[in-house]
N, C-alpha and C. Protein backbone atom coordinates (compact mmCIF):
# COMPACT_ATOMS: atom_id res chain seq x y z
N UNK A 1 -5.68 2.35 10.92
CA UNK A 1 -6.42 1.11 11.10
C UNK A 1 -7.91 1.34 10.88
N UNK A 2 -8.39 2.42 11.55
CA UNK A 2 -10.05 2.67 11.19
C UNK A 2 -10.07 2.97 10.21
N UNK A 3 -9.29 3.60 8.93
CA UNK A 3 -9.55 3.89 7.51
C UNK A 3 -9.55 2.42 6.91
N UNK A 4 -8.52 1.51 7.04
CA UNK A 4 -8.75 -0.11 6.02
C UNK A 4 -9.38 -0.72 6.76
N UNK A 5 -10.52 -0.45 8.30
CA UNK A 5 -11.46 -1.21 8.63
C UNK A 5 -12.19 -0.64 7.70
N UNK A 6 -12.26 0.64 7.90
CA UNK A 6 -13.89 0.89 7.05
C UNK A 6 -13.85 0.55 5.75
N UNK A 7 -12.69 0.49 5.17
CA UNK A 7 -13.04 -0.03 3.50
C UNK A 7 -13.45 -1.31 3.67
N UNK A 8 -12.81 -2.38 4.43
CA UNK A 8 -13.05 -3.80 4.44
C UNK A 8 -14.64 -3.99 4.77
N UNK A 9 -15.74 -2.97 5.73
CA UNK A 9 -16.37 -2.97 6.50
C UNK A 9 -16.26 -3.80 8.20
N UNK A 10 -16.03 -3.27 7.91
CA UNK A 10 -15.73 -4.08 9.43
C UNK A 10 -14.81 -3.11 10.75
N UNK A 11 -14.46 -3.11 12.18
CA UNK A 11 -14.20 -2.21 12.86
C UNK A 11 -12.51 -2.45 12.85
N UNK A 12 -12.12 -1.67 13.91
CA UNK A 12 -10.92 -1.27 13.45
C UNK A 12 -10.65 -2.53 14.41
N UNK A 13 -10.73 -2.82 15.61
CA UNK A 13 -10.17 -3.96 16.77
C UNK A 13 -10.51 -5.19 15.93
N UNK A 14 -11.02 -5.68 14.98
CA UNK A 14 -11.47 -6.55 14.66
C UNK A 14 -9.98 -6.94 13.74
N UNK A 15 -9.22 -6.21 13.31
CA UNK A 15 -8.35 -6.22 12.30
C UNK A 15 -7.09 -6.99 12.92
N UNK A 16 -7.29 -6.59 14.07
CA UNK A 16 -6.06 -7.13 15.22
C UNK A 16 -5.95 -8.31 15.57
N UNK A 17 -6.89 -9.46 14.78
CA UNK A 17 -7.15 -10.69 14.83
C UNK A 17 -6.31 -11.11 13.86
N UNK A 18 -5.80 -10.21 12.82
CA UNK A 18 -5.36 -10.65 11.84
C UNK A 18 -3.93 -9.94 11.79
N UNK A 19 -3.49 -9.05 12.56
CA UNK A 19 -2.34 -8.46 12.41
C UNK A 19 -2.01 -8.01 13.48
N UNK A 20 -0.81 -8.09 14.38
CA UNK A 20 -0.61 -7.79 15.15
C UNK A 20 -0.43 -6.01 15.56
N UNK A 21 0.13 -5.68 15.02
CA UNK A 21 0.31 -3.65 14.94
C UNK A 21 -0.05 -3.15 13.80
N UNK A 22 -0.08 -1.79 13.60
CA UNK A 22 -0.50 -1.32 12.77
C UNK A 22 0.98 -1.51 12.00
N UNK A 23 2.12 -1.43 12.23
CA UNK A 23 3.41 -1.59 11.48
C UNK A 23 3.51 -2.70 10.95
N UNK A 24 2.57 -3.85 11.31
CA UNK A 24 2.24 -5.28 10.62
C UNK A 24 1.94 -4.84 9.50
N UNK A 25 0.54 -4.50 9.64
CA UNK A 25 -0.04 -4.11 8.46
C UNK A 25 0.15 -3.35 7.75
N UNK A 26 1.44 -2.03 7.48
CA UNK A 26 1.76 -1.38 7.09
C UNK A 26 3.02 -2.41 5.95
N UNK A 27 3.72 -3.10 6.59
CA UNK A 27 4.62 -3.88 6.29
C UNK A 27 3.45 -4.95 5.03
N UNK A 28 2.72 -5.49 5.26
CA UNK A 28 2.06 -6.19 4.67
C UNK A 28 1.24 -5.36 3.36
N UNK A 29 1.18 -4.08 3.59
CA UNK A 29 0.44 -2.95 2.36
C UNK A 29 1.23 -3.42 1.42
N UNK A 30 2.42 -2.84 2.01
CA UNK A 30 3.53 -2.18 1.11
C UNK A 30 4.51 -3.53 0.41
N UNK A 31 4.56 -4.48 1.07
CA UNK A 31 4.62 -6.09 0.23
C UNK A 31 3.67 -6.65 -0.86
N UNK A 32 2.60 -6.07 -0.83
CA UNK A 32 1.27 -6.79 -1.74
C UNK A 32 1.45 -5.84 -2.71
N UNK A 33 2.10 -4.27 -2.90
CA UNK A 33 2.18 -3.86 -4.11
C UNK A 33 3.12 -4.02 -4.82
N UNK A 34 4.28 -5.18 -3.81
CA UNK A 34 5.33 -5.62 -4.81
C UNK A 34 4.61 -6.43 -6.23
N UNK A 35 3.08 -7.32 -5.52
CA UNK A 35 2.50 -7.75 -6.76
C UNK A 35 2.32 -7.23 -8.10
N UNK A 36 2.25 -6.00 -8.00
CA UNK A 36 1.83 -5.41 -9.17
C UNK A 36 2.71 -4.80 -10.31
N UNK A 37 3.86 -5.53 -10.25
CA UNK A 37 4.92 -5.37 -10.89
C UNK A 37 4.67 -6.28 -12.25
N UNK A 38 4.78 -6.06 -13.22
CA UNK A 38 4.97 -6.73 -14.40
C UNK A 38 6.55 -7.43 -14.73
N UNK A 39 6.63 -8.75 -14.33
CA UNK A 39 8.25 -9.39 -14.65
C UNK A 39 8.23 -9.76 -15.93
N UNK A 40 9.05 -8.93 -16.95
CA UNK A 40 9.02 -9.02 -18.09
C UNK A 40 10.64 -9.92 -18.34
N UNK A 41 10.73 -10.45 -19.15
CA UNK A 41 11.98 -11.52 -19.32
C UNK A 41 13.19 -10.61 -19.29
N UNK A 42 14.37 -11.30 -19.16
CA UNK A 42 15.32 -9.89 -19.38
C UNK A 42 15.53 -9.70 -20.85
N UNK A 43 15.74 -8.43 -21.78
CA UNK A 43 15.75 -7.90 -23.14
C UNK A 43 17.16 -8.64 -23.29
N UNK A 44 18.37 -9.01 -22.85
CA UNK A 44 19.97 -8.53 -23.39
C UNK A 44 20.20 -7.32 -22.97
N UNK A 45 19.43 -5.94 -22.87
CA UNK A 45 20.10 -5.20 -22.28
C UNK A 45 19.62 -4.92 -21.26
N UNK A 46 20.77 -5.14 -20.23
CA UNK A 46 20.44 -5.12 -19.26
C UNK A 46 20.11 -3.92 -18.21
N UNK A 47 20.95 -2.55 -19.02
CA UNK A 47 20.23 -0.75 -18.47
C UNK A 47 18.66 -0.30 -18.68
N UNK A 48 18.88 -1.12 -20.13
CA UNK A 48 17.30 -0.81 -20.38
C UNK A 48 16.12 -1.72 -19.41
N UNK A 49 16.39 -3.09 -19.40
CA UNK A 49 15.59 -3.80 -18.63
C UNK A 49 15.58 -2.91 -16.70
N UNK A 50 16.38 -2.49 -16.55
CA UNK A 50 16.60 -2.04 -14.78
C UNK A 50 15.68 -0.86 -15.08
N UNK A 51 15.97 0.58 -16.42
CA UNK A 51 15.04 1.47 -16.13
C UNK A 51 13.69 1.03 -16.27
N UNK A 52 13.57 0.25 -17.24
CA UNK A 52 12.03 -0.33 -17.42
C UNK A 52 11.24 -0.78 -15.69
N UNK A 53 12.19 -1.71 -15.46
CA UNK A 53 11.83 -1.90 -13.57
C UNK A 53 11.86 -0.50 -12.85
N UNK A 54 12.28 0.41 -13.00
CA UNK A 54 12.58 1.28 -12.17
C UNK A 54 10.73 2.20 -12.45
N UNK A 55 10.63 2.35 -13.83
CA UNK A 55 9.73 2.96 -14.25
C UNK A 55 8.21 2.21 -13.73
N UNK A 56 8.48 1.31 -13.81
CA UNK A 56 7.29 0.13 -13.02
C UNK A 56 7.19 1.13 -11.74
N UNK A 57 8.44 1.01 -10.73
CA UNK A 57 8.16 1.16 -9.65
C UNK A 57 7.44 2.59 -9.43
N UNK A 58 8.34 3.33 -10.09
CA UNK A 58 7.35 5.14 -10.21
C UNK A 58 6.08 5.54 -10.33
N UNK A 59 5.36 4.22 -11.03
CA UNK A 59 4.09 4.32 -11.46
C UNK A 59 3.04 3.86 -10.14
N UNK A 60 3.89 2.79 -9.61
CA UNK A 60 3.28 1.83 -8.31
C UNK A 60 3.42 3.13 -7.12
N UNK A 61 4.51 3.83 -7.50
CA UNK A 61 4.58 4.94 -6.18
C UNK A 61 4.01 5.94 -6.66
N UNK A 62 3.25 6.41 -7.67
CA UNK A 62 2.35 7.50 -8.14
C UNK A 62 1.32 6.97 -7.59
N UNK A 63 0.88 5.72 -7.93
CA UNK A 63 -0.50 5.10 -7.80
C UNK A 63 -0.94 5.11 -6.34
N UNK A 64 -0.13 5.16 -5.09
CA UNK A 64 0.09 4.71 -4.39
C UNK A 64 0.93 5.75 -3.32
N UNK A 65 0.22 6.88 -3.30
CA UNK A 65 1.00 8.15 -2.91
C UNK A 65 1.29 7.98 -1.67
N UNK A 66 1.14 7.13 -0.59
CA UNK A 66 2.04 7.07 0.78
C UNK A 66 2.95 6.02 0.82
N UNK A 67 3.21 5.05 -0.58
CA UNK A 67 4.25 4.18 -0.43
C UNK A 67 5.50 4.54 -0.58
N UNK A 68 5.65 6.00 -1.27
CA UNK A 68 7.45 6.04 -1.37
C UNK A 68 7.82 6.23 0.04
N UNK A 69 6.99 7.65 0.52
CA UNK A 69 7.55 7.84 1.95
C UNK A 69 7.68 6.64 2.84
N UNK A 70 6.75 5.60 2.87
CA UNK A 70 7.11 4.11 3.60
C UNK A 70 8.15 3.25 3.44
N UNK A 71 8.65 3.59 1.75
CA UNK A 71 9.36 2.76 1.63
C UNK A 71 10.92 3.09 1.68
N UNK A 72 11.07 4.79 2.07
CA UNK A 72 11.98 5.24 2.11
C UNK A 72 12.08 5.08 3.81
N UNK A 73 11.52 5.26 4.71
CA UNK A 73 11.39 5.43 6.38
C UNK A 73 11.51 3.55 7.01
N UNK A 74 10.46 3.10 6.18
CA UNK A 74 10.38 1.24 7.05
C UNK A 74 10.66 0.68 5.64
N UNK A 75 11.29 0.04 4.95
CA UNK A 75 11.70 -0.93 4.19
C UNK A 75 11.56 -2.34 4.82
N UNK A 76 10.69 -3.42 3.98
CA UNK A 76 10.57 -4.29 4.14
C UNK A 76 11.00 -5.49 2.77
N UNK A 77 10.97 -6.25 3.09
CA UNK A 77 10.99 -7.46 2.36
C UNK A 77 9.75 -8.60 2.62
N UNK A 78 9.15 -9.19 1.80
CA UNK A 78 8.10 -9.65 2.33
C UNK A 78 7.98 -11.17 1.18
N UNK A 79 7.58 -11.77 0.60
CA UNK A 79 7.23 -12.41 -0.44
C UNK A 79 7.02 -11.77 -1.65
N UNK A 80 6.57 -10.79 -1.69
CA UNK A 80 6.70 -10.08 -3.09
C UNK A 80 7.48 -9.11 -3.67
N UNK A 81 8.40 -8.89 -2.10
CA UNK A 81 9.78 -7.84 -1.79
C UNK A 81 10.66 -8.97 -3.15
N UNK A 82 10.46 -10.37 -1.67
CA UNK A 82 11.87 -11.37 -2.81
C UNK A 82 11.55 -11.89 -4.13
N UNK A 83 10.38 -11.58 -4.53
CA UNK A 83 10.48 -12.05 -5.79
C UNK A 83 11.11 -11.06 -6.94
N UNK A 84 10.51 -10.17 -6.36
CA UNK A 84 11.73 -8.44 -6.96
C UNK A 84 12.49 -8.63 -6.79
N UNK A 85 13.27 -9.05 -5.91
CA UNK A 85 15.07 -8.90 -6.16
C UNK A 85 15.52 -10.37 -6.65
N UNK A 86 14.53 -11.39 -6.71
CA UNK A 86 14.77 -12.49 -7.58
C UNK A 86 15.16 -11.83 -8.98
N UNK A 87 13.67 -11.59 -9.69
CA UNK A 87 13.48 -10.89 -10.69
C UNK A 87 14.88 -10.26 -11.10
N UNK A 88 15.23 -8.64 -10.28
CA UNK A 88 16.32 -7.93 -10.40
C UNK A 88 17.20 -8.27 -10.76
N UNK A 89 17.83 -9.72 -9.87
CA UNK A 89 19.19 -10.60 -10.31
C UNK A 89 19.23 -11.11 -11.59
N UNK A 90 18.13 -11.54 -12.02
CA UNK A 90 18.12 -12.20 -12.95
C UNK A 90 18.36 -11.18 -14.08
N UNK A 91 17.59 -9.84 -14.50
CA UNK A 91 17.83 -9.25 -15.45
C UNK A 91 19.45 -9.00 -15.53
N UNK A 92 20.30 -9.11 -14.41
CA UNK A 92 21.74 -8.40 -14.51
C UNK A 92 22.62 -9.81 -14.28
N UNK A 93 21.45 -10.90 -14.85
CA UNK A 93 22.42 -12.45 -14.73
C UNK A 93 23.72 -12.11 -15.31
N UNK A 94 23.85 -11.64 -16.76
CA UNK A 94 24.79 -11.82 -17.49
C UNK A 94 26.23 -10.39 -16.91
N UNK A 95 25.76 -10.09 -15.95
CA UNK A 95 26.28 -8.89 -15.78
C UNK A 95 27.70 -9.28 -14.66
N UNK A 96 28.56 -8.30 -15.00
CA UNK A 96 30.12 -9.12 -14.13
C UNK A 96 29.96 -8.20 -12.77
N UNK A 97 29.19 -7.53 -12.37
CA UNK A 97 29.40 -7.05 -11.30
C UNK A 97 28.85 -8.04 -10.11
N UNK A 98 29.78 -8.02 -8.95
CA UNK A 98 29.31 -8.93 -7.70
C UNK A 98 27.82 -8.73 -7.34
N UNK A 99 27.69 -9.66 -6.20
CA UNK A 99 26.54 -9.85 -5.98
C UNK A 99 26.28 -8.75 -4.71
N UNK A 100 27.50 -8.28 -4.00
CA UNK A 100 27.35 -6.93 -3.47
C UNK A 100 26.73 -5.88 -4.12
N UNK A 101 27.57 -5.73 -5.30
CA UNK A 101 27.16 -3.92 -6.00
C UNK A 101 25.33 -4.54 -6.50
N UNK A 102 25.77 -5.76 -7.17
CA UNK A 102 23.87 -5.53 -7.40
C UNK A 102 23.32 -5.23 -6.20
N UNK A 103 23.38 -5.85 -5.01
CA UNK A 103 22.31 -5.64 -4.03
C UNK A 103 22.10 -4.28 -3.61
N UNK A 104 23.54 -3.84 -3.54
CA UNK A 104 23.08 -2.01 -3.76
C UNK A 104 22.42 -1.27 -4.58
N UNK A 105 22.56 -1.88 -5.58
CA UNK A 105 22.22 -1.22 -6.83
C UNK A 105 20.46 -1.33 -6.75
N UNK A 106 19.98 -2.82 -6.28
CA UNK A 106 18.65 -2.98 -5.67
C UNK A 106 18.07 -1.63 -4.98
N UNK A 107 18.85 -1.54 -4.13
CA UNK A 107 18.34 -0.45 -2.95
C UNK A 107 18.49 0.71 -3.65
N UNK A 108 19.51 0.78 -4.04
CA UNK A 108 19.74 2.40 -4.45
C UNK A 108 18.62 2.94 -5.21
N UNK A 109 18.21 1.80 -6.46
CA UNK A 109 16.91 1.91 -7.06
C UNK A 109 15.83 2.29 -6.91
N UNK A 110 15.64 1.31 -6.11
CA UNK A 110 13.98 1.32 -5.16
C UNK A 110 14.19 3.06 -4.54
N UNK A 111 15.07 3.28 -3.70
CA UNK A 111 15.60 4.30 -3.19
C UNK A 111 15.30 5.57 -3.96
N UNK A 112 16.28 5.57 -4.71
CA UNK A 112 15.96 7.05 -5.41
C UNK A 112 14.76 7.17 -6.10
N UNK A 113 14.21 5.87 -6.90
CA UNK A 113 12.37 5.74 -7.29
C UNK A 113 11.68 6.24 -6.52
N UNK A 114 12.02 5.88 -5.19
CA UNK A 114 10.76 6.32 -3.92
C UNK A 114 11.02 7.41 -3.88
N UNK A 115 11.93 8.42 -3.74
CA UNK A 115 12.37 10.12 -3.85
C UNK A 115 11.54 10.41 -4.84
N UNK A 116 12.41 10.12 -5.95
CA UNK A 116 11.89 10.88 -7.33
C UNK A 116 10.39 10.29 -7.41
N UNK A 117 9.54 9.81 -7.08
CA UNK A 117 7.97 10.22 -6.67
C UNK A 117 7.86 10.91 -5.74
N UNK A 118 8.31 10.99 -4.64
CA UNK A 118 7.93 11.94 -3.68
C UNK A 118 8.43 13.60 -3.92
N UNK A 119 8.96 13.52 -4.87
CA UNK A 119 9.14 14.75 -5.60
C UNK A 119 8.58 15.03 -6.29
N UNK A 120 8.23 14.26 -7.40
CA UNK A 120 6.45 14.10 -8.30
C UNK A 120 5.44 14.64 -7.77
N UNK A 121 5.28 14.35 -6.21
CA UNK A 121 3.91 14.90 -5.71
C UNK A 121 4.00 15.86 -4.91
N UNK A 122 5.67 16.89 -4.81
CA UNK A 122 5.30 18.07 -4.53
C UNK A 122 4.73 19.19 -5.20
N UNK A 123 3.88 20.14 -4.52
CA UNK A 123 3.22 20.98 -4.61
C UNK A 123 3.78 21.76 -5.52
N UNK A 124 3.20 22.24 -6.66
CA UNK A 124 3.64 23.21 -7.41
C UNK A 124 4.13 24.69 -7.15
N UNK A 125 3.06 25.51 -6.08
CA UNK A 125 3.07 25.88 -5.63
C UNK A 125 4.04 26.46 -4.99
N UNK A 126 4.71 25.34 -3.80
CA UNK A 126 5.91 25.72 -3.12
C UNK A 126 7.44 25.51 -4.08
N UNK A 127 7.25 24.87 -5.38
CA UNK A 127 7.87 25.04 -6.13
C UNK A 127 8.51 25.80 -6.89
N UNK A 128 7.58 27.16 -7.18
CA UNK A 128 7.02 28.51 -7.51
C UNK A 128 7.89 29.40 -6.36
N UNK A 129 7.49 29.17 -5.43
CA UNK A 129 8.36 29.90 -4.25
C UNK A 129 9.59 29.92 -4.09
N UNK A 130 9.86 28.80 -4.23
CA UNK A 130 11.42 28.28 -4.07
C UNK A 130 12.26 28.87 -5.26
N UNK A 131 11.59 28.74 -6.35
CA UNK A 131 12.43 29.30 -7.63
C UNK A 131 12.41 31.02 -6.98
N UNK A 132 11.32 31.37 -6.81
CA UNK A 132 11.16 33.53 -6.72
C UNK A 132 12.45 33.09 -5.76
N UNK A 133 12.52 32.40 -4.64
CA UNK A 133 13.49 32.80 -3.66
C UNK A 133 14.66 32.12 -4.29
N UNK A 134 14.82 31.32 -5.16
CA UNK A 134 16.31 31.55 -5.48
C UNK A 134 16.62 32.40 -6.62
N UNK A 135 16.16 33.44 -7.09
CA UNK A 135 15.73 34.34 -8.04
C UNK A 135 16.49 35.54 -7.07
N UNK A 136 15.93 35.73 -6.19
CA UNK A 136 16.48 36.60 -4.91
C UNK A 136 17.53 36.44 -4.78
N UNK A 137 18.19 35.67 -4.16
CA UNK A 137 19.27 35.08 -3.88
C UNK A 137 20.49 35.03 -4.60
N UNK A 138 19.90 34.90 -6.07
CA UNK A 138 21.15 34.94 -7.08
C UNK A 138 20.99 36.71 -7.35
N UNK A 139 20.33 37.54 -6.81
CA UNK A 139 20.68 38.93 -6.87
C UNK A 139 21.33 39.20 -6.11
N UNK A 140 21.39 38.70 -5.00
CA UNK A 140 21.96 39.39 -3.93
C UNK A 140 23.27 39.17 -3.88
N UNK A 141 24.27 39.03 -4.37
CA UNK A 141 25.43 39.06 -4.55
C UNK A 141 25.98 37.95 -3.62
N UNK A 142 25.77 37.29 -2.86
CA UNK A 142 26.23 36.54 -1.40
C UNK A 142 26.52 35.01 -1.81
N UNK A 143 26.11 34.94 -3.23
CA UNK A 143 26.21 33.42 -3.84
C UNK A 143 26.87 33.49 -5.28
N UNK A 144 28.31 33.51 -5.25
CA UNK A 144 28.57 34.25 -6.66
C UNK A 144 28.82 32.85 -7.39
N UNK A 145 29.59 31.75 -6.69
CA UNK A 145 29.40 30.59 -7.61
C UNK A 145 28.14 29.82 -7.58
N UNK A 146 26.96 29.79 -7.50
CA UNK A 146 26.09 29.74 -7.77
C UNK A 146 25.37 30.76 -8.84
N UNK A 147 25.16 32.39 -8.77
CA UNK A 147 25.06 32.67 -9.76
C UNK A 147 26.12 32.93 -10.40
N UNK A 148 27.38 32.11 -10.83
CA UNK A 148 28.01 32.26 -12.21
C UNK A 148 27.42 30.99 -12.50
N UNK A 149 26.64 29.80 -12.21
CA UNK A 149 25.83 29.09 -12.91
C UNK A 149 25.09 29.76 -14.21
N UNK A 150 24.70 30.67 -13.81
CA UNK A 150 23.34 30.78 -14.45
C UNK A 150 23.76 32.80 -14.95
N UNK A 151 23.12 32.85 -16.20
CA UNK A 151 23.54 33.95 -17.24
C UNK A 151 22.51 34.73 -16.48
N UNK A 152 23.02 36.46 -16.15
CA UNK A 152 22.24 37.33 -15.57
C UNK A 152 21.13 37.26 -15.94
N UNK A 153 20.30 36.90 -17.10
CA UNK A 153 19.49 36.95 -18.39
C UNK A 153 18.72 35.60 -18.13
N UNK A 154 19.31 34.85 -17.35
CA UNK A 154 18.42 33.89 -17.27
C UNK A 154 16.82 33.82 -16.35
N UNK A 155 16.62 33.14 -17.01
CA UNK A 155 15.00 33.44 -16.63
C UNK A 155 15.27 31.69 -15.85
N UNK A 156 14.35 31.88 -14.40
CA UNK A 156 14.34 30.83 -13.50
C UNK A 156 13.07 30.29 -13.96
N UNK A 157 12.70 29.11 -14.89
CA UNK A 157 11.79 28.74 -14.77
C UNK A 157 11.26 27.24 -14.41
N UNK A 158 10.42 26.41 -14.06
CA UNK A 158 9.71 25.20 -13.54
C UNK A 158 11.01 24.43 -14.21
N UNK A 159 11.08 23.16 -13.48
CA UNK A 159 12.20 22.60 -14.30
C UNK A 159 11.07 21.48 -14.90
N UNK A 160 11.79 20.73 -16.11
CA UNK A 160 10.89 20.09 -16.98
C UNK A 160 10.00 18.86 -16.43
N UNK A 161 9.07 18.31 -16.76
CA UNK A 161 8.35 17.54 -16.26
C UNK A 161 9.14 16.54 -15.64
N UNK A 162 9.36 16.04 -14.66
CA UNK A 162 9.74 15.08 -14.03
C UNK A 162 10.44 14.08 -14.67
N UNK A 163 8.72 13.36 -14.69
CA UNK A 163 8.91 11.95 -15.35
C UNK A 163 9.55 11.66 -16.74
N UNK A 164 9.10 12.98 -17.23
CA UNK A 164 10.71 12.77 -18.76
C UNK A 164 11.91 12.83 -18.48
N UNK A 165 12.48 12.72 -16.90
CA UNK A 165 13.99 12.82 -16.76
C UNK A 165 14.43 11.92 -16.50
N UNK A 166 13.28 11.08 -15.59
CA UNK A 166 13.87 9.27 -15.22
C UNK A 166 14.63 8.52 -16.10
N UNK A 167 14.24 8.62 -16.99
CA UNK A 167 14.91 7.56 -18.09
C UNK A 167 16.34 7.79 -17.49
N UNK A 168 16.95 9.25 -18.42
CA UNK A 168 17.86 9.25 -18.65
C UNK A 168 18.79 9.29 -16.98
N UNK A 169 18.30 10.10 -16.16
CA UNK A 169 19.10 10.51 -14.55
C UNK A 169 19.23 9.02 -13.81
N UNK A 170 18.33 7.76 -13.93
CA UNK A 170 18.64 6.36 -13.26
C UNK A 170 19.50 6.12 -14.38
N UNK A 171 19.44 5.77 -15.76
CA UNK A 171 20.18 5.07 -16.47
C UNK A 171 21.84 5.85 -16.29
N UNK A 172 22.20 7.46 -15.66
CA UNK A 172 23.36 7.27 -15.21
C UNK A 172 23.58 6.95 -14.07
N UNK A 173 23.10 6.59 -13.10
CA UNK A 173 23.21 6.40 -11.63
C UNK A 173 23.08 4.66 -11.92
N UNK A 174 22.74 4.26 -12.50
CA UNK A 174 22.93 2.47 -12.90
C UNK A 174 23.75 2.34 -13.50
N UNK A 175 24.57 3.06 -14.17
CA UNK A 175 25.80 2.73 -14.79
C UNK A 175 27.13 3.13 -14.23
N UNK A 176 26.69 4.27 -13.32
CA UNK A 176 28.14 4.48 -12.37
C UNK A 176 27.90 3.70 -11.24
N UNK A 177 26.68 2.65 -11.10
CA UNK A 177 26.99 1.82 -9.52
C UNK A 177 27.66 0.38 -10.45
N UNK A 178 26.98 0.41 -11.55
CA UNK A 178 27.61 -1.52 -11.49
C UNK A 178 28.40 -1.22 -12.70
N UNK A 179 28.77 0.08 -13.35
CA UNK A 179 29.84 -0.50 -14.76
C UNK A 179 29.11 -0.68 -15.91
N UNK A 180 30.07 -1.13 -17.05
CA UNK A 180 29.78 -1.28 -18.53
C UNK A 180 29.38 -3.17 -17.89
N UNK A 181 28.59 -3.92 -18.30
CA UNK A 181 28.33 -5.21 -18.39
C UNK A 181 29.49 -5.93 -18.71
């Protein structure tokens, strides 16, 4: 609360005129960056139109580095929540799956988007570590189907940039929740 008083100028008790808890206003952050979504018409296809939304959202949760964790812990719906899942329905109008699996398919979205940024902004670093220690691990004999994954010869290295995997890793996780159209 004293950090978005001081941007607004103004004190932090003063804010409480306007919001009841800080989980108000947390709820109210994280609704106003539903604004910043671009609703583009639906294409006809309707995988491509969902990753395109999905990719929106990655960018809003890059931009915006404490909204995945919020939106993975307090999920809200707000006015700019429902115009997203307005939006959502509409791109998968033509689509035969119920109005159940879409609404999952909603969440699941938003869902794994908010992960896969919060995986974006781990540390390289402990990344680095994690590989030496599973480097270890596949020596030590104690994990043999795990290392028959991987050729003695293999070299453990960074796995590829992230954001070049979205495309393809949502567009199968959207097609095994709702089907061929």
């Amino acid at each position: 609360m004293r950090r978005v008083a001081a941007e607004l100028g103004t004190g932090a008790a003063s804010l409480y005129r306007y919001v009841g808890t800080r989980e108000d206003l947390l709820d109210l952050m994280t609704d106003a960056t539903g604004a910043e979504h671009e609703l583009a018409p639906p294409s006809g296809d309707w995988l491509a139109d969902l990753v395109a939304f999905g990719e929106q959202s990655r960018v809003i949760f890059r931009r915006h580095r404490w909204l995945a964790g919020l939106t993975m812990t307090r999920p809200v719906v707000g006015p700019n929540g429902t115009a997203l899942i307005e939006h959502f329905l509409t791109l998968l109008q033509g689509h035969r799956a119920g109005i159940g699996a879409k609404m999952e398919t909603f969440g699941m979205l938003t869902g794994i988007t908010a992960a896969f940024a919060l995986q974006e902004q781990t540390d390289p670093g402990l990344q680095a570590r994690n590989l030496a220690y599973l480097g270890h691990a596949l020596t030590s004999g104690r994990h043999p189907r795990l290392a028959s994954l991987l050729s003695p010869q293999a070299q453990l290295s960074p796995p590829v940039e992230l954001a070049g995997r979205y495309p393809d890793l949502i567009s199968r996780v959207l097609t095994g929740l709702l089907g061929p159209a």
